[in-house]
N, C-alpha and C. Protein backbone atom coordinates (compact mmCIF):
# COMPACT_ATOMS: atom_id res chain seq x y z
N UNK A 1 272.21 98.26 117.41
CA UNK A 1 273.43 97.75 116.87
C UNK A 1 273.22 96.38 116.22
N UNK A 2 272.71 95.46 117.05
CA UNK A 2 272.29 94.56 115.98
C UNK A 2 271.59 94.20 115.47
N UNK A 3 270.39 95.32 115.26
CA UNK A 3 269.50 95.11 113.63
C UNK A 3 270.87 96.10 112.44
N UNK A 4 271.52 96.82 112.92
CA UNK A 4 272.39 97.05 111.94
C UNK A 4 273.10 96.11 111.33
N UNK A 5 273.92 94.81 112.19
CA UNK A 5 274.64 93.84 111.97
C UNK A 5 273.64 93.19 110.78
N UNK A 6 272.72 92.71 111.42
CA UNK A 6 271.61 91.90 110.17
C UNK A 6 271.19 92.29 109.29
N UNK A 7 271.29 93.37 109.33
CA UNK A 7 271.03 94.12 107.86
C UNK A 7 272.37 94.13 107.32
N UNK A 8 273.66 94.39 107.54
CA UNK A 8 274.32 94.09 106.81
C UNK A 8 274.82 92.62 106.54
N UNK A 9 274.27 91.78 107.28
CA UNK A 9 274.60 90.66 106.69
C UNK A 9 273.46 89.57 105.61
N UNK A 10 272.39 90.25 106.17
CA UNK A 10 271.32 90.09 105.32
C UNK A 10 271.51 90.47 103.88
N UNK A 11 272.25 91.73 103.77
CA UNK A 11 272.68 92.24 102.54
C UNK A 11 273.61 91.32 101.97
N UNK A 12 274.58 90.78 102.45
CA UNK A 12 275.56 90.59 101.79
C UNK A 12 275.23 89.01 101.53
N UNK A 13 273.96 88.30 101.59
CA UNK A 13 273.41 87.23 101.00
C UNK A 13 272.71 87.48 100.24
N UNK A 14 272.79 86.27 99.31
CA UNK A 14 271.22 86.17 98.33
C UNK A 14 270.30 86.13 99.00
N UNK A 15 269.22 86.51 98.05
CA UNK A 15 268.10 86.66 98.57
C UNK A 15 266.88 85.14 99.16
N UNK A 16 266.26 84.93 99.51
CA UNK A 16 265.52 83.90 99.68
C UNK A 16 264.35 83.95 100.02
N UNK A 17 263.52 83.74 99.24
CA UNK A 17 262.07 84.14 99.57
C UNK A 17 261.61 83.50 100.99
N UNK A 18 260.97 84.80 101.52
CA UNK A 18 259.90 84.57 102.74
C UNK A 18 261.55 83.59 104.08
N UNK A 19 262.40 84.12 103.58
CA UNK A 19 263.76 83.32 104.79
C UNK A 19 265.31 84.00 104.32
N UNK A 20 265.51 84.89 105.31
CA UNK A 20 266.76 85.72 104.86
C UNK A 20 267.32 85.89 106.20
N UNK A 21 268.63 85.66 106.85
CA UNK A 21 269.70 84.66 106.02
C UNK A 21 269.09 83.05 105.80
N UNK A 22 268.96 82.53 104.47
CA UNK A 22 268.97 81.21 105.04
C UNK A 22 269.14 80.37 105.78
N UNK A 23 268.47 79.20 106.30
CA UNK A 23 269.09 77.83 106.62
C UNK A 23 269.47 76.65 106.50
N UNK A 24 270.39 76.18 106.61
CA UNK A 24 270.47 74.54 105.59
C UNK A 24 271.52 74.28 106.99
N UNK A 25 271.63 72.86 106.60
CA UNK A 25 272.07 71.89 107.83
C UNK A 25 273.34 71.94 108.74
N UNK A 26 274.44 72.98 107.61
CA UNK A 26 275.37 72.84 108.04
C UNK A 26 275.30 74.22 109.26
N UNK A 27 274.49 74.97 109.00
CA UNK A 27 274.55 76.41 109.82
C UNK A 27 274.84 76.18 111.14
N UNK A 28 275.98 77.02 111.50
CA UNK A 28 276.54 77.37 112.89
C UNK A 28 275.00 77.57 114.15
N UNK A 29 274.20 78.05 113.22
CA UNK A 29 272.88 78.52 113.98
C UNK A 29 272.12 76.97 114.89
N UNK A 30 272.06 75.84 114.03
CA UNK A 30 271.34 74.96 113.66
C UNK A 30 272.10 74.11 115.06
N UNK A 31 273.42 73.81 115.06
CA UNK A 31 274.17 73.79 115.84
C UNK A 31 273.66 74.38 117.13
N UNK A 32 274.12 75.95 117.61
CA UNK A 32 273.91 76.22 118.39
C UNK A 32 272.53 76.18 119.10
N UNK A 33 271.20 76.01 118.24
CA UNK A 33 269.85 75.81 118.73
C UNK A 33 269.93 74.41 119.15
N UNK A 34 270.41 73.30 118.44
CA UNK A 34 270.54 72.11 118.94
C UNK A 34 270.96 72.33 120.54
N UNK A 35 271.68 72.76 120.75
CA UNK A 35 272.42 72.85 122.57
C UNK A 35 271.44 73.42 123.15
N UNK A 36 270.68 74.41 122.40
CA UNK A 36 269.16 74.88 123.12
C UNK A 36 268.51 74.10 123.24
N UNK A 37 267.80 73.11 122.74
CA UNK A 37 266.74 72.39 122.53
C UNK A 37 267.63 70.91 123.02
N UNK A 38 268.47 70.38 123.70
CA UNK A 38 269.33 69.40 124.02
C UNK A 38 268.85 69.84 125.70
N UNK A 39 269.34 71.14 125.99
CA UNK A 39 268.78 70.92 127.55
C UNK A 39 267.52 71.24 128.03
N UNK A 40 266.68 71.80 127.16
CA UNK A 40 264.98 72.15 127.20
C UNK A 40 264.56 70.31 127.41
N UNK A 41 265.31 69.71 126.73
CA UNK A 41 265.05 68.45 126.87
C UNK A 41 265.28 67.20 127.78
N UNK A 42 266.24 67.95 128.46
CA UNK A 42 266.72 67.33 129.51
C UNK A 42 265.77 66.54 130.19
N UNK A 43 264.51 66.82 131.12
CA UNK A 43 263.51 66.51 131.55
C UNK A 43 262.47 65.55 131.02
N UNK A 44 263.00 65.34 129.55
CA UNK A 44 262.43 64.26 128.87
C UNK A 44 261.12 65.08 128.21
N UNK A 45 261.07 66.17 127.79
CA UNK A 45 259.79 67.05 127.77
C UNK A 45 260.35 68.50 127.31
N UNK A 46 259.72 68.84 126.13
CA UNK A 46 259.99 70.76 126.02
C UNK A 46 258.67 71.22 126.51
N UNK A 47 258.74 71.82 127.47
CA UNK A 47 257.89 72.71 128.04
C UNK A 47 257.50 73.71 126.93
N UNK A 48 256.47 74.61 127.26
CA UNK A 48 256.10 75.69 126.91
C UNK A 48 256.97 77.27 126.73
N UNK A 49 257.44 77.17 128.44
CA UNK A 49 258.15 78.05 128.71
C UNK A 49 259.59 78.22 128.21
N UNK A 50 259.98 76.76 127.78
CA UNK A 50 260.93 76.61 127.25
C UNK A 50 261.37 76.95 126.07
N UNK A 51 260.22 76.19 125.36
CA UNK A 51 259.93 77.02 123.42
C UNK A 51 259.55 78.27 123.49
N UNK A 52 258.81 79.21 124.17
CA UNK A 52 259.27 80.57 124.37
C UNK A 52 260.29 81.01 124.60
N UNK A 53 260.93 80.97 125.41
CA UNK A 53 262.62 81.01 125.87
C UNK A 53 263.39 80.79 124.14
N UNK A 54 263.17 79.76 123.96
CA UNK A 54 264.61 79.76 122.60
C UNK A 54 263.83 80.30 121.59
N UNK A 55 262.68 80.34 121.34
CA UNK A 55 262.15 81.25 119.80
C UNK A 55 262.58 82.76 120.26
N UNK A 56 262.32 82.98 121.68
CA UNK A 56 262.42 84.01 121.66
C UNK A 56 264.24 84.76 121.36
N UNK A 57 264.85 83.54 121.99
CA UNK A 57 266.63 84.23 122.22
C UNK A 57 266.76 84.11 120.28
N UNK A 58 265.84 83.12 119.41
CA UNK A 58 266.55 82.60 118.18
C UNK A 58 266.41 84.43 117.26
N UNK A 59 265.32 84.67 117.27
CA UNK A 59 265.23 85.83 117.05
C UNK A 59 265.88 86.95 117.94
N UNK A 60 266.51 87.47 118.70
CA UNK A 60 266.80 88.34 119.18
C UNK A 60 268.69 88.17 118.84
N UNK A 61 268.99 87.10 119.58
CA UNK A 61 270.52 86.48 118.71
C UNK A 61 270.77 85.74 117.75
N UNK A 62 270.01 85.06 117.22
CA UNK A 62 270.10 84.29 115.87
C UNK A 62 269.77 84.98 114.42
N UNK A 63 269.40 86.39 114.06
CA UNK A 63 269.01 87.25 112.43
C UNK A 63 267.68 86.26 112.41
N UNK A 64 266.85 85.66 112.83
CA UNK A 64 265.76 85.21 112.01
C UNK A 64 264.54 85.62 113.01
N UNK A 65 263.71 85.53 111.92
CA UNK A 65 261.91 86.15 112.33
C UNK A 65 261.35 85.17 112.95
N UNK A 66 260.14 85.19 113.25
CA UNK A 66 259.08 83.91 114.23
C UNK A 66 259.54 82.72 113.07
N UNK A 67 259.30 83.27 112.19
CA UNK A 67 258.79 81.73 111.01
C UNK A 67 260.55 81.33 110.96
N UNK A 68 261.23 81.97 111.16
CA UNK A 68 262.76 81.58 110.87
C UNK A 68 263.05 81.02 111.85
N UNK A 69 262.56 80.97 113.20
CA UNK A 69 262.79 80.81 114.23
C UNK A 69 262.47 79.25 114.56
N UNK A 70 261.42 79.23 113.73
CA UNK A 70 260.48 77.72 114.17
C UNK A 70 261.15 76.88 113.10
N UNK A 71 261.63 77.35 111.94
CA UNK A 71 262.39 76.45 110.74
C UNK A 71 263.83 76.03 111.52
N UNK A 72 263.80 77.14 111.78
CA UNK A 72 265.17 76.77 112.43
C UNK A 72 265.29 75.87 114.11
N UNK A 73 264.16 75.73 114.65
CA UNK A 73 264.26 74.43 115.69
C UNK A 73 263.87 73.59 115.21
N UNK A 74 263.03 73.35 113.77
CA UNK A 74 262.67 72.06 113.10
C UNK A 74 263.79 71.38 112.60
N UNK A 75 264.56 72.20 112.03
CA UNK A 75 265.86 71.78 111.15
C UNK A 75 267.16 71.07 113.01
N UNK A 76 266.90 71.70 113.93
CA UNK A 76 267.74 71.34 114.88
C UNK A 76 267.20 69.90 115.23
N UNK A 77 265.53 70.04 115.56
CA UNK A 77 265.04 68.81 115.81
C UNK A 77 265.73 67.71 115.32
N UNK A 78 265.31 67.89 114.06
CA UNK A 78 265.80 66.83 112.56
C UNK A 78 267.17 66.38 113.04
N UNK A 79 268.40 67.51 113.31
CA UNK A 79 269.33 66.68 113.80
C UNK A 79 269.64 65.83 114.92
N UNK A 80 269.12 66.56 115.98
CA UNK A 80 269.51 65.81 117.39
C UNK A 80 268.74 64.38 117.04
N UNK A 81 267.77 64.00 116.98
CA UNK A 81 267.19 63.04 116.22
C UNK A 81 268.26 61.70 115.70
N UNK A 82 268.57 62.42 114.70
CA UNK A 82 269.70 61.50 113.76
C UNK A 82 271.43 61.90 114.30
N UNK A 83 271.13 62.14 116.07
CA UNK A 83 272.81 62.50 116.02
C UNK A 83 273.25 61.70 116.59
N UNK A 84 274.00 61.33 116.52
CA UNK A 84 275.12 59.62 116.80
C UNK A 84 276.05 60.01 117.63
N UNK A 85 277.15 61.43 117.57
CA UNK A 85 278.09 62.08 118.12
C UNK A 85 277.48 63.06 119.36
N UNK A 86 277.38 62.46 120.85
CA UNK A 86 277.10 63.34 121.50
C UNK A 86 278.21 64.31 121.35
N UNK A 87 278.73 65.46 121.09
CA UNK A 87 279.76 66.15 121.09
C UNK A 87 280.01 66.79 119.50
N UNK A 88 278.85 66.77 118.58
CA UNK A 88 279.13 67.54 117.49
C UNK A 88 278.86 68.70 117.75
N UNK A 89 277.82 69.04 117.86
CA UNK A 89 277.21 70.50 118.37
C UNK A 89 278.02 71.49 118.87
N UNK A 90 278.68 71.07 119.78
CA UNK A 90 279.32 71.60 121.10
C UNK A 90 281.02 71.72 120.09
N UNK A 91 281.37 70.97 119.53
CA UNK A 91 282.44 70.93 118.62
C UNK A 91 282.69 72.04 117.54
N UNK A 92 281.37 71.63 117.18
CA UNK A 92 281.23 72.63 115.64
C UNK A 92 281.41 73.89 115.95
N UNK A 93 279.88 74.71 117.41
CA UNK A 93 280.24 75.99 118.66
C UNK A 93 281.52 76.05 118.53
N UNK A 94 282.31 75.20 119.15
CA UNK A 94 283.59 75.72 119.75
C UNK A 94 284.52 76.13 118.05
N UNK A 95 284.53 75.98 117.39
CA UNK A 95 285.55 75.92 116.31
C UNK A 95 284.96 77.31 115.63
N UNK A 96 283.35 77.35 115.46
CA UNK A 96 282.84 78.71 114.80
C UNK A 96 282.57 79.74 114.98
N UNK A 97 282.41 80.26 116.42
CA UNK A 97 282.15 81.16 117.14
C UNK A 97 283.28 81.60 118.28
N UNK A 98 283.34 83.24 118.23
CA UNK A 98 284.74 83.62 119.26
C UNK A 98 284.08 83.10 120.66
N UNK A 99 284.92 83.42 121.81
CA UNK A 99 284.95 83.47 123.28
C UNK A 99 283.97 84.46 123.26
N UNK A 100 283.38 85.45 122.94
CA UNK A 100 282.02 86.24 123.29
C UNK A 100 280.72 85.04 122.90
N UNK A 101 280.80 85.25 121.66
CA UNK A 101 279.60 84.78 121.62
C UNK A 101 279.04 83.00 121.51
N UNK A 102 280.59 82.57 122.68
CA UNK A 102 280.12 81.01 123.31
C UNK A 102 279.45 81.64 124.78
N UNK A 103 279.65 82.98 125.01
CA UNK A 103 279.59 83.41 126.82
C UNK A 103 278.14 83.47 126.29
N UNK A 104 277.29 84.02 125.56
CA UNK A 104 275.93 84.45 125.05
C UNK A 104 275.69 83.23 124.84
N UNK A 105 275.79 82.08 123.94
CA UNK A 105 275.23 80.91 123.92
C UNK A 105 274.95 80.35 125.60
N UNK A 106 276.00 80.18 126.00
CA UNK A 106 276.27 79.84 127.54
C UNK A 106 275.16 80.49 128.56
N UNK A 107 274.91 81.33 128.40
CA UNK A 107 273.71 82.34 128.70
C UNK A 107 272.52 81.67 128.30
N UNK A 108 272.31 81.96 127.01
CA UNK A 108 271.02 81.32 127.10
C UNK A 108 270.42 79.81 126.81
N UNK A 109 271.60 79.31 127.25
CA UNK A 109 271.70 77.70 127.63
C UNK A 109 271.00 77.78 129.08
N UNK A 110 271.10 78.67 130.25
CA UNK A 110 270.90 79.10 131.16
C UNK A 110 269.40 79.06 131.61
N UNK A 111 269.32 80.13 130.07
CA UNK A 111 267.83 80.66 130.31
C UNK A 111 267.10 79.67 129.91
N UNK A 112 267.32 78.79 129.36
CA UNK A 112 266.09 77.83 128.86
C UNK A 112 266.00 76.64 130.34
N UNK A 113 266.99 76.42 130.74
CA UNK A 113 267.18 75.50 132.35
C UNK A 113 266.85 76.28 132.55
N UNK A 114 266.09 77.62 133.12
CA UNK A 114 265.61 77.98 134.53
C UNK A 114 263.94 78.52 133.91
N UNK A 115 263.96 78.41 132.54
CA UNK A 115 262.83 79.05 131.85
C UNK A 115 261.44 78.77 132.73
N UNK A 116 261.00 77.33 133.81
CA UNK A 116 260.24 77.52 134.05
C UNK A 116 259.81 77.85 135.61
N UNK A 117 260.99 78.51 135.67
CA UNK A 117 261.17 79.16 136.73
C UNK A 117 262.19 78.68 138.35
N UNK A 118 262.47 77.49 137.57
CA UNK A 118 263.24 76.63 139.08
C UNK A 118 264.13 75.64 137.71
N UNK A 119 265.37 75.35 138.59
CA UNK A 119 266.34 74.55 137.77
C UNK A 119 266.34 73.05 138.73
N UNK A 120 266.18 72.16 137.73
CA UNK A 120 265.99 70.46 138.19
C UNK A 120 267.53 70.37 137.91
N UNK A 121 267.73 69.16 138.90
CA UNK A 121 268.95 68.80 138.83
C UNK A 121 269.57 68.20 137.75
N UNK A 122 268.77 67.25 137.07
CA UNK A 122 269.55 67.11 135.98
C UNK A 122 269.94 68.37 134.61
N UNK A 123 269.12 68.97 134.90
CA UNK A 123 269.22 70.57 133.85
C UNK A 123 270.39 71.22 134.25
N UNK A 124 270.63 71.40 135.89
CA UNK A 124 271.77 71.92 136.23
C UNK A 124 272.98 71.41 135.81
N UNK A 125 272.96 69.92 135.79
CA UNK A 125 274.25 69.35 135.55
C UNK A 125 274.62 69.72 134.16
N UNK A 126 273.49 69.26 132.84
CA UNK A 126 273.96 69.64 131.89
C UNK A 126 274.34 71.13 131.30
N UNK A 127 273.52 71.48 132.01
CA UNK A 127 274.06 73.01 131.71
C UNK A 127 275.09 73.37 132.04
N UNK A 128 275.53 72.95 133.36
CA UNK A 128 276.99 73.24 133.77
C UNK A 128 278.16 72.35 132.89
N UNK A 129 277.76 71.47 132.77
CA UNK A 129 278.85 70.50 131.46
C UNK A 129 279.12 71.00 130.31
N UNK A 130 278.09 71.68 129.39
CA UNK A 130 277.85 72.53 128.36
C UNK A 130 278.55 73.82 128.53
N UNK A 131 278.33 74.46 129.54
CA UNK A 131 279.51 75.71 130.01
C UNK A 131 280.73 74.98 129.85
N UNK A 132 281.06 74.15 130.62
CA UNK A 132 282.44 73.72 130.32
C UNK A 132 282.75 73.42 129.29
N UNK A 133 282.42 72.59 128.62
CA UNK A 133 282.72 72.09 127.18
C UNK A 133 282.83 73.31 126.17
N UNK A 134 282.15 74.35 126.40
CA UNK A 134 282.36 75.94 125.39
C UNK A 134 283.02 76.40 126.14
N UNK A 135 283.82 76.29 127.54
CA UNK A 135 285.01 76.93 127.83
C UNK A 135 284.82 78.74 128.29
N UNK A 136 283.35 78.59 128.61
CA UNK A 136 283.19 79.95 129.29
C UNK A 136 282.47 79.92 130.77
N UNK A 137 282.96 80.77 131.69
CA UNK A 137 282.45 80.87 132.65
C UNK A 137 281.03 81.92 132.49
N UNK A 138 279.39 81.83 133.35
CA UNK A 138 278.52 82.83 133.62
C UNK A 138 278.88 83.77 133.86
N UNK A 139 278.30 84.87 133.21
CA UNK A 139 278.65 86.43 133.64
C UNK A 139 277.96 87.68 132.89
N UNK A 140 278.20 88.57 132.62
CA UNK A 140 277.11 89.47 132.12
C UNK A 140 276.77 89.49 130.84
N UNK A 141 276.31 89.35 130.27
CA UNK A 141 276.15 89.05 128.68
C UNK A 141 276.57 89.98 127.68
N UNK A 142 277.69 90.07 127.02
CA UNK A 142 277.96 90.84 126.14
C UNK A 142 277.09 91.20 124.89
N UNK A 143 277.15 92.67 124.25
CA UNK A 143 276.16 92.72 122.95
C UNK A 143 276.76 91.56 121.68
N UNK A 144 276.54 90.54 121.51
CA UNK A 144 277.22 89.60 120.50
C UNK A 144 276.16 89.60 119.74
N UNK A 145 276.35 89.20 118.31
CA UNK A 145 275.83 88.75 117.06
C UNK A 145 275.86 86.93 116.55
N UNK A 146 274.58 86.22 117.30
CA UNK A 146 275.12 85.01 116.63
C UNK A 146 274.55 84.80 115.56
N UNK A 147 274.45 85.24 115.01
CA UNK A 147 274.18 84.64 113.72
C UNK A 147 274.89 84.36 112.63
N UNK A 148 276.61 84.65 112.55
CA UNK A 148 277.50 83.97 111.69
C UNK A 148 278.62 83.34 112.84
């Protein structure tokens, strides 16, 4: 079901060499990897297990390939970096995406805190703050599409 979704939404963009759907700064995607890569970071450190964890969820829920995958945590990097507003990310989420697919973000906000196998306390906290702030409780993961 959702390589069908991406193919039709793949379709219904221009084309872009060697990167289909595009990325550019404003993407809902870019956003939501930021909240990935915000608590991988928590620890002051992205683990290994961690950048497996979100390349792997970016491709499976995000429409993009390995190489789309890694453009697309470079382009997140780039922001958290230059972000001034703790609370854009989490803002932008909440306004662009339904109540499903904040429960799937919320999820694998999850999976990247426990990615290396045990959750530190400060990972727990933010992760649990981040649930709150997207306004969904843990629970079974619905089939969602994030990639628009």
């Amino acid at each position: 079901m959702l390589d069908t979704l991406r193919m039709l939404i793949a379709d219904s963009l221009p084309t872009v060499p060697d990167l289909d759907p595009p990325i550019h700064p404003g993407d809902i995607r870019v956003a939501a990897c930021a909240l990935l890569l915000e608590i991988a970071h928590a620890d002051k450190r992205l683990s290994r297990d961690e950048r497996v964890v979100i390349q792997r969820s970016l491709v499976t829920y995000f429409g993009v390939d390995e190489r789309g995958a890694l453009e697309l945590m470079a382009e997140a990097e780039r922001q958290l970096a230059a972000q001034t507003d703790d609370a854009s990310f989490t803002r932008q989420v909440i306004a662009e995406y339904d109540e499903d697919q904040r429960h799937v973000l919320s999820d694998l906000i999850w999976d990247v805190a426990t990615a290396g196998g045990w959750l530190g306390e400060h990972e727990a906290f933010l992760a649990t703050r981040l649930e709150r702030w997207l306004g969904v409780r843990r629970g079974p993961r619905p089939d969602v599409d994030l990639t628009e």
